[in-house]
Protein backbone atom coordinates (compact mmCIF):
# COMPACT_ATOMS: atom_id res chain seq x y z
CA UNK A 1 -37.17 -17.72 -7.84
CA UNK A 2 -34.87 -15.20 -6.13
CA UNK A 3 -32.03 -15.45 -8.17
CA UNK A 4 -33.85 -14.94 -11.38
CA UNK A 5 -35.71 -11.57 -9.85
CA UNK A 6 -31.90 -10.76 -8.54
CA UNK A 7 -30.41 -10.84 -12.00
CA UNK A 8 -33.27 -9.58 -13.91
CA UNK A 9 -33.40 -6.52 -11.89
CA UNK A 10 -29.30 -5.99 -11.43
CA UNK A 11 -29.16 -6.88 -15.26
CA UNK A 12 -31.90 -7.06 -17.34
CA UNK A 13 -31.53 -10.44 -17.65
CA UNK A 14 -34.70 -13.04 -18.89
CA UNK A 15 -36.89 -15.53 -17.84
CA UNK A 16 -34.68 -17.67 -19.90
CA UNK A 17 -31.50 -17.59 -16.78
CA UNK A 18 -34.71 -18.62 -14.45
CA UNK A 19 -35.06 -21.45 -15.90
CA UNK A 20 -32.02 -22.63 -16.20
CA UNK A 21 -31.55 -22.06 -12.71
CA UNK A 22 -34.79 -23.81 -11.80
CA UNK A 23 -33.68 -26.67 -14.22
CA UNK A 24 -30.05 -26.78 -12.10
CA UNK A 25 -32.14 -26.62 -9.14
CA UNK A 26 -34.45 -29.40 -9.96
CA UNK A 27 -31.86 -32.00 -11.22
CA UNK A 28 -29.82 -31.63 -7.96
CA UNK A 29 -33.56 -32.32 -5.99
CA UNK A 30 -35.07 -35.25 -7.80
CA UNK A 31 -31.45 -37.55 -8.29
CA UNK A 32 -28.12 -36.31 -6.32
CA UNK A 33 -26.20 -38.68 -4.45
CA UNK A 34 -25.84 -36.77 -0.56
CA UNK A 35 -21.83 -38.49 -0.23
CA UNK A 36 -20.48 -36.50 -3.09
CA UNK A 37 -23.07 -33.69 -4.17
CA UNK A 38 -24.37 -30.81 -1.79
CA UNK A 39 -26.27 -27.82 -1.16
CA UNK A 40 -26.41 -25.04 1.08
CA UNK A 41 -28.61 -22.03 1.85
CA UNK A 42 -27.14 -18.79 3.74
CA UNK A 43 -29.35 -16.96 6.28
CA UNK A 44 -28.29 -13.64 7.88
CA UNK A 45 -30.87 -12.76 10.99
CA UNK A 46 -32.99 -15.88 10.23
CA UNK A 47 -33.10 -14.47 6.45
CA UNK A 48 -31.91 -16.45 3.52
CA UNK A 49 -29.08 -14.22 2.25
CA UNK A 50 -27.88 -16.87 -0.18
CA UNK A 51 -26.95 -20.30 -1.80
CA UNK A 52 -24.56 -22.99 -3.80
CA UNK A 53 -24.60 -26.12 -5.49
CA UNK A 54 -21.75 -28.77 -5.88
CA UNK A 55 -22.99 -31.64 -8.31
CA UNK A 56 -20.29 -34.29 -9.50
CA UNK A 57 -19.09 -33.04 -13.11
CA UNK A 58 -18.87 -35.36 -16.14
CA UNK A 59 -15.19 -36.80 -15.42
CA UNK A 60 -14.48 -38.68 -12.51
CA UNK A 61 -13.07 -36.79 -9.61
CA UNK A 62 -14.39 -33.50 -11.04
CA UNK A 63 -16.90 -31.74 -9.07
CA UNK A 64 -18.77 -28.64 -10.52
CA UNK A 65 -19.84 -25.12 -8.21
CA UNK A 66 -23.66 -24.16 -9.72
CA UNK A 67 -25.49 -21.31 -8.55
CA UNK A 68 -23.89 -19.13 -6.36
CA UNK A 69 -25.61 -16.51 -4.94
CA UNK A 70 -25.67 -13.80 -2.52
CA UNK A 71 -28.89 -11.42 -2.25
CA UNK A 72 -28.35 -7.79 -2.28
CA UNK A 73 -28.95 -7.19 1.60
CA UNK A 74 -26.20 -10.03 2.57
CA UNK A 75 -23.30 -8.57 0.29
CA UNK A 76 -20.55 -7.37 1.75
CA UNK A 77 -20.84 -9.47 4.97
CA UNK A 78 -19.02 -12.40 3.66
CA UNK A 79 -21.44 -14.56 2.89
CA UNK A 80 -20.64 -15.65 -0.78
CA UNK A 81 -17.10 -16.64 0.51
CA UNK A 82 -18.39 -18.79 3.56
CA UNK A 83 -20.33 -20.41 1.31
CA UNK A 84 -17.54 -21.13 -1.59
CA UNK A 85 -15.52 -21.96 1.49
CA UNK A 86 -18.30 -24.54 2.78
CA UNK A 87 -18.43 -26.02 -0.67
CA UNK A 88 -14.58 -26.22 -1.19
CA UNK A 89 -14.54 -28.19 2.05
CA UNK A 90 -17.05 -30.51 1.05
CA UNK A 91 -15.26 -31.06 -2.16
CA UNK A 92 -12.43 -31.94 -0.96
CA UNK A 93 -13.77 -34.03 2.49
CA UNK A 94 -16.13 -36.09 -1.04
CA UNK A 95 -12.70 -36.81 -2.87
CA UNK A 96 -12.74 -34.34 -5.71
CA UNK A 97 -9.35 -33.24 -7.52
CA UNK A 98 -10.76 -30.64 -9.23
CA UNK A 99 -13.99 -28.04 -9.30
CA UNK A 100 -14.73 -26.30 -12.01
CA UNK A 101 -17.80 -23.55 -12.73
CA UNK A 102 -19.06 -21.78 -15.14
CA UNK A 103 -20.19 -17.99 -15.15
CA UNK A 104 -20.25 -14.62 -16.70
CA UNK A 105 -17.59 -12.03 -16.64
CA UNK A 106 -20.25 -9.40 -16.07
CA UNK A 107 -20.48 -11.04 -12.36
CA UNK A 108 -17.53 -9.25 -10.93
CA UNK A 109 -18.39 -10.01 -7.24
CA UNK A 110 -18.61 -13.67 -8.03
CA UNK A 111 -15.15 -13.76 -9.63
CA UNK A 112 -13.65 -12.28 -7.16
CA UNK A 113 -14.59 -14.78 -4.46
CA UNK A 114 -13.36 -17.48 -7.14
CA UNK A 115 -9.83 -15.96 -7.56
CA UNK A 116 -9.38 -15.45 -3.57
CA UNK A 117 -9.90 -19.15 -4.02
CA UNK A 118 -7.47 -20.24 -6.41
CA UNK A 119 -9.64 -20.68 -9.29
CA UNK A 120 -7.73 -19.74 -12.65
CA UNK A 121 -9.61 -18.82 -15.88
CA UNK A 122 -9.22 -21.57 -18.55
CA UNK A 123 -11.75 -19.98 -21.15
CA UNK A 124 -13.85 -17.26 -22.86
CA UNK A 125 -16.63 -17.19 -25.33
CA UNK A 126 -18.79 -14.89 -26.66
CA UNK A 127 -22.32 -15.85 -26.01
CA UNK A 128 -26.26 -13.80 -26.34
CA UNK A 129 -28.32 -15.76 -23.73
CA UNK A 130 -30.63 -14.27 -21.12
CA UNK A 131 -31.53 -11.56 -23.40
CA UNK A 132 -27.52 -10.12 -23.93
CA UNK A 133 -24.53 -10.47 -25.46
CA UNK A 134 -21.90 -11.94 -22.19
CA UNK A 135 -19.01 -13.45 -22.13
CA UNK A 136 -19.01 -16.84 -20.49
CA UNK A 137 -16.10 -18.18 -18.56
CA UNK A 138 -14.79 -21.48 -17.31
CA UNK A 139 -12.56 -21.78 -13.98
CA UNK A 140 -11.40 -24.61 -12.75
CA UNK A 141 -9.27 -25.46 -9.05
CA UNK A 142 -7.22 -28.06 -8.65
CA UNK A 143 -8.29 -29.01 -4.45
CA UNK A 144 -4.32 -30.58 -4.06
CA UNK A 145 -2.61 -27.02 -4.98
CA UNK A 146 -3.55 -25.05 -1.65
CA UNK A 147 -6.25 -24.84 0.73
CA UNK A 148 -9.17 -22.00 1.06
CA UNK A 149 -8.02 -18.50 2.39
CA UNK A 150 -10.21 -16.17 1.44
């Protein structure tokens, strides 16, 4: 999978962040209901340059963002914003209050796409997984405080 050779070779990461993301990848495929859950693959020149999940979360009117990604030949062209933006839109068109996500504060890029959103840090914790110790982080955006700018 591309975003396990991505991370491996930007990071170091393990097989172990593969699978999750093939285990993400494979819920959403065999049971996802199309009205309120979504994904979305980026190509640049007829290449995939990237991708994004939104899966309802486990409250009501909660979606969560899974798997954002953005391969190294598409960054800097906008392409992990257009697709936060496509997912926001969604959201919000499905009748979510609120997405949430989960990631790692060692994916800078990522973050900063989520702040141009809105999305405020609500926690930190220490974690070893993929191989490293990382910090893990939850953000969460309430869809009824502003729309997308970035």
């Amino acid at each position: 999978m591309t975003h396990g050779e991505i991370y491996a070779e930007q990071f170091g990461w393990s097989t172990e962040f593969e699978a999750l993301v093939a285990r993400i990848v494979a819920d959403f495929a065999s049971d996802h209901d199309a009205a309120t859950e979504a994904a979305w693959i980026a190509e640049v020149n007829g290449r995939r340059a990237g991708c994004i999940l939104l899966v309802a979360g486990e409250r009501p009117g909660v979606a969560k963002l899974r798997i954002l990604l953005v391969t190294a030949a598409a960054r800097g062209l906008g392409v992990g914003s257009r697709l936060v933006e496509e997912c926001l839109g969604f959201a919000r068109t499905a009748g979510y209050d609120q997405v949430t996500l989960w990631t790692n504060d060692i994916l800078t890029s990522a973050r900063r796409i989520y702040e141009a959103y809105g999305f405020i840090l609500i926690d930190e914790e220490r974690h070893h997984s993929f191989g490293h110790d990382l910090v893990g982080q939850t953000w969460t955006l309430d869809l009824g405080d502003r729309a997308p700018t970035a």
